[in-house]
C-alpha atoms as a PDB file:
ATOM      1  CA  UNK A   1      -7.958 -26.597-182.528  1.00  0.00           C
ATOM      2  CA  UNK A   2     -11.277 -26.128-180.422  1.00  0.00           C
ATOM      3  CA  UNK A   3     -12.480 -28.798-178.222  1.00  0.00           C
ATOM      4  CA  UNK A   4     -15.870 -30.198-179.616  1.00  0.00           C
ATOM      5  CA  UNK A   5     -19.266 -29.695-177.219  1.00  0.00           C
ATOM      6  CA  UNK A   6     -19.755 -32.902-175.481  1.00  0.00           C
ATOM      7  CA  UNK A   7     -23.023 -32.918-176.497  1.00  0.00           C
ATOM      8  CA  UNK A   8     -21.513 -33.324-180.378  1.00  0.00           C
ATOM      9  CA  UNK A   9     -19.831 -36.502-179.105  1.00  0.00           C
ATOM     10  CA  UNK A  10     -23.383 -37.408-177.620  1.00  0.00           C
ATOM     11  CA  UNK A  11     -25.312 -37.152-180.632  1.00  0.00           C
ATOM     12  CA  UNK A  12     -22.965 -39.157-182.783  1.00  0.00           C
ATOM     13  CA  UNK A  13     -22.894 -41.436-180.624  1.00  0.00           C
ATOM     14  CA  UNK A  14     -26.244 -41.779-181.388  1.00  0.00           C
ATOM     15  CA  UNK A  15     -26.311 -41.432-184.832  1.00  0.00           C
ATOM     16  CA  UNK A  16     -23.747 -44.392-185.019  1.00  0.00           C
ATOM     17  CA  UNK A  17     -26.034 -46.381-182.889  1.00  0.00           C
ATOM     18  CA  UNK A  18     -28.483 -45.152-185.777  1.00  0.00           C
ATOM     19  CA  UNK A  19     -26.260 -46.002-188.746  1.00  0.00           C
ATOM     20  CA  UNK A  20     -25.839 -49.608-187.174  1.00  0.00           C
ATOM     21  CA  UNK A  21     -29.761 -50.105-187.232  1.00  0.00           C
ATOM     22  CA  UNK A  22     -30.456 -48.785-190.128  1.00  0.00           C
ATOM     23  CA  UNK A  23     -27.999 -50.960-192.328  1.00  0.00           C
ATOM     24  CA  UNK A  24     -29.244 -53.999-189.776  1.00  0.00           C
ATOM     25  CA  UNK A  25     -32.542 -53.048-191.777  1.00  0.00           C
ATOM     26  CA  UNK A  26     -31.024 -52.908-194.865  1.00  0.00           C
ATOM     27  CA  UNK A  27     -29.883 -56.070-194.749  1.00  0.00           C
ATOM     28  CA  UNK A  28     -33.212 -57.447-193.890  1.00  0.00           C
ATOM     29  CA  UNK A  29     -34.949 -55.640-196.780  1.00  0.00           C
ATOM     30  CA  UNK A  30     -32.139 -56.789-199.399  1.00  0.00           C
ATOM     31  CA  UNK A  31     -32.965 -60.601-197.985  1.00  0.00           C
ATOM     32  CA  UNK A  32     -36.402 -60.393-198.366  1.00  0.00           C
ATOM     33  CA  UNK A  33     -36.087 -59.134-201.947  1.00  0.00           C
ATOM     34  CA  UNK A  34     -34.162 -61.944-203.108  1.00  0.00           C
ATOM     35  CA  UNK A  35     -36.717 -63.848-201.414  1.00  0.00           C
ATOM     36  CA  UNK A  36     -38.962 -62.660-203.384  1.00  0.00           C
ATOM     37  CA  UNK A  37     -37.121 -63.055-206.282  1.00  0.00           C
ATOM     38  CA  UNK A  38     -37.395 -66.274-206.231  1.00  0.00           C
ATOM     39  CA  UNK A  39     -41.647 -65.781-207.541  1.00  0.00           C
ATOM     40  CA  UNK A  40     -40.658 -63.720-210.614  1.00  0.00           C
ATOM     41  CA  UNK A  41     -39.584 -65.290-213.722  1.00  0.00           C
ATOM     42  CA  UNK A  42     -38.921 -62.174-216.161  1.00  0.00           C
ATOM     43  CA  UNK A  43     -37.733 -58.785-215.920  1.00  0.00           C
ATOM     44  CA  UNK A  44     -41.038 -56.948-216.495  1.00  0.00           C
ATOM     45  CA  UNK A  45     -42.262 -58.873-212.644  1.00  0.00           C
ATOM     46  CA  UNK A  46     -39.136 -57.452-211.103  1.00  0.00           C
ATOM     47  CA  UNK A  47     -39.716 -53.867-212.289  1.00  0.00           C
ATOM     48  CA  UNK A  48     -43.150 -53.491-211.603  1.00  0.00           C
ATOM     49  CA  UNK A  49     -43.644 -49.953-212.223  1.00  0.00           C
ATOM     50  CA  UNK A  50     -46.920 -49.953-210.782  1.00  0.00           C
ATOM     51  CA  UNK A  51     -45.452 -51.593-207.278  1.00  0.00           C
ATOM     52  CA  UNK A  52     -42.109 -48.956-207.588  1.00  0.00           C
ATOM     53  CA  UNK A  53     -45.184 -46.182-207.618  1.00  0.00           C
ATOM     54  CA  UNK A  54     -47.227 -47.381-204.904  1.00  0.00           C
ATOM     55  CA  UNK A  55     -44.282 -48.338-202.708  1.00  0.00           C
ATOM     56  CA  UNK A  56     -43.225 -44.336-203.292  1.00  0.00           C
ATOM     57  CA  UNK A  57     -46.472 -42.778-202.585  1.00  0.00           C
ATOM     58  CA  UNK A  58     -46.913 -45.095-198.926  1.00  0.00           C
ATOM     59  CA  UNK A  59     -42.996 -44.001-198.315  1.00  0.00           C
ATOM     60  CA  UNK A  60     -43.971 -39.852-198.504  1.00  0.00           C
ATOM     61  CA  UNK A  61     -47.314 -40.606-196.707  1.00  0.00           C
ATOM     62  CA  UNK A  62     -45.145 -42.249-194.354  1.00  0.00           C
ATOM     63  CA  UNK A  63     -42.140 -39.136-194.231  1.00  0.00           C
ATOM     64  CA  UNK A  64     -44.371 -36.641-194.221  1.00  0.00           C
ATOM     65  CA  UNK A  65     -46.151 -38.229-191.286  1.00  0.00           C
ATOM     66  CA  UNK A  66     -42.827 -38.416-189.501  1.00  0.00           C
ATOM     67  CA  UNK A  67     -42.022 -34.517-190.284  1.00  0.00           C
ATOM     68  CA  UNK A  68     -39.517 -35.761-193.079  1.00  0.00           C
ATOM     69  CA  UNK A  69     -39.564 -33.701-196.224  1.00  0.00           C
ATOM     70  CA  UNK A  70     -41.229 -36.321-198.595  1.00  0.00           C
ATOM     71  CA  UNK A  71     -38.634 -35.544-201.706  1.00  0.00           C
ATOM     72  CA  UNK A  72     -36.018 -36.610-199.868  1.00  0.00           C
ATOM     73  CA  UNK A  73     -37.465 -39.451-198.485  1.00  0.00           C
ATOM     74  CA  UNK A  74     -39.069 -40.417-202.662  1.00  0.00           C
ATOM     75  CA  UNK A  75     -35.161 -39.576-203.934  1.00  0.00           C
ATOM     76  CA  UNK A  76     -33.778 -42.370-201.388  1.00  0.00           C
ATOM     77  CA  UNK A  77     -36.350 -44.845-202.051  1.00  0.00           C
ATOM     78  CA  UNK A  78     -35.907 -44.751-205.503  1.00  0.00           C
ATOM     79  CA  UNK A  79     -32.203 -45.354-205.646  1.00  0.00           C
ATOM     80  CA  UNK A  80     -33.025 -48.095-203.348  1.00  0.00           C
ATOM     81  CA  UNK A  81     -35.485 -49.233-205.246  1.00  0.00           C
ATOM     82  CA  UNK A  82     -33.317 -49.042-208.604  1.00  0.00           C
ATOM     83  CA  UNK A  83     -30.598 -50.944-206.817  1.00  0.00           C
ATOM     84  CA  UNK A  84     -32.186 -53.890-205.101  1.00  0.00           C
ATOM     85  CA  UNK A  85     -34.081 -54.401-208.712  1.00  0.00           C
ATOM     86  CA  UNK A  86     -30.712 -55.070-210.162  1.00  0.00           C
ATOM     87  CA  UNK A  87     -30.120 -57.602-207.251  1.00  0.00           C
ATOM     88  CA  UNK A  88     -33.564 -58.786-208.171  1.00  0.00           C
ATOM     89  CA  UNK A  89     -32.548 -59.170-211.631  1.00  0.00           C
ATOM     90  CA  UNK A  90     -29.797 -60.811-211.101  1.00  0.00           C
ATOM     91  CA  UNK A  91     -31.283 -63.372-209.082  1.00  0.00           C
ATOM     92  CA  UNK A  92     -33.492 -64.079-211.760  1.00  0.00           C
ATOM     93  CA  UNK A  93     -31.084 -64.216-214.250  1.00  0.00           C
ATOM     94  CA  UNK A  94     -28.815 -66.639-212.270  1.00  0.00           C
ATOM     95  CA  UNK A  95     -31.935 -69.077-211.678  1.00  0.00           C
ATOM     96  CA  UNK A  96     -32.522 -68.994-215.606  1.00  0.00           C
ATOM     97  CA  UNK A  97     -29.475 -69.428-216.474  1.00  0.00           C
ATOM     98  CA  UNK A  98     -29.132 -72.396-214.260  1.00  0.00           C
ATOM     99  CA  UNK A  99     -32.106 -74.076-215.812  1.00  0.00           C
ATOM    100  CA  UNK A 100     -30.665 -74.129-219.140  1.00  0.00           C
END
C-alpha cells in the first residue's frame, strides 16, 4: 500500500473542518424553518411554489457567482428544499392536530 501525499491529509483536514460548518449551517436553516412554520396554517403556505422558484433562481445566481456549476447547486437545493417542507409539514400538522 502507497503512502498518501501529505498534502491529501491536508485538504481533508480541511474539508472536515468544512463538513463541520456546513451541517453547523444546516442546523441553523432547519431551526429557522420550523420557526417559520409556526406562520403557516395549511399545506399550500408551506409549499409555496412560487418561494421554492425564487429561492432556486437567487441559489444559481449565487453558484454561478461563486464558479459553482448552477445544476448542481439547483439539484441540492431542491432536495433540501423537498425535505425541510416535510419538516415544515409536519410541524404544521402537529400544531393542528393539537388544537383539536
Amino acid at each position: 500500500m502507497t503512502a498518501l501525499d501529505p498534502r491529501i491529509a491536508e485538504l481533508r483536514l480541511r474539508i472536515d473542518a468544512l463538513d463541520e460548518q456546513l451541517v453547523a449551517v444546516l442546523a441553523e436553516r432547519v431551526s429557522v424553518v420550523r420557526e417559520v412554520s409556526r406562520y403557516k396554517t395549511d399545506e399550500a403556505s408551506v409549499k409555496a411554489p412560487d418561494r421554492v422558484e425564487q429561492v432556486v433562481a437567487k441559489v444559481r445566481a449565487l453558484a454561478a457567482g461563486h464558479g459553482l456549476p448552477a445544476d448542481l447547486v439547483e439539484r441540492l437545493y431542491r432536495l433540501l428544499i423537498a425535505e425541510l417542507t416535510a419538516v415544515e409539514l409536519a410541524c404544521v400538522e402537529e400544531r393542528a392536530g393539537a388544537r383539536v
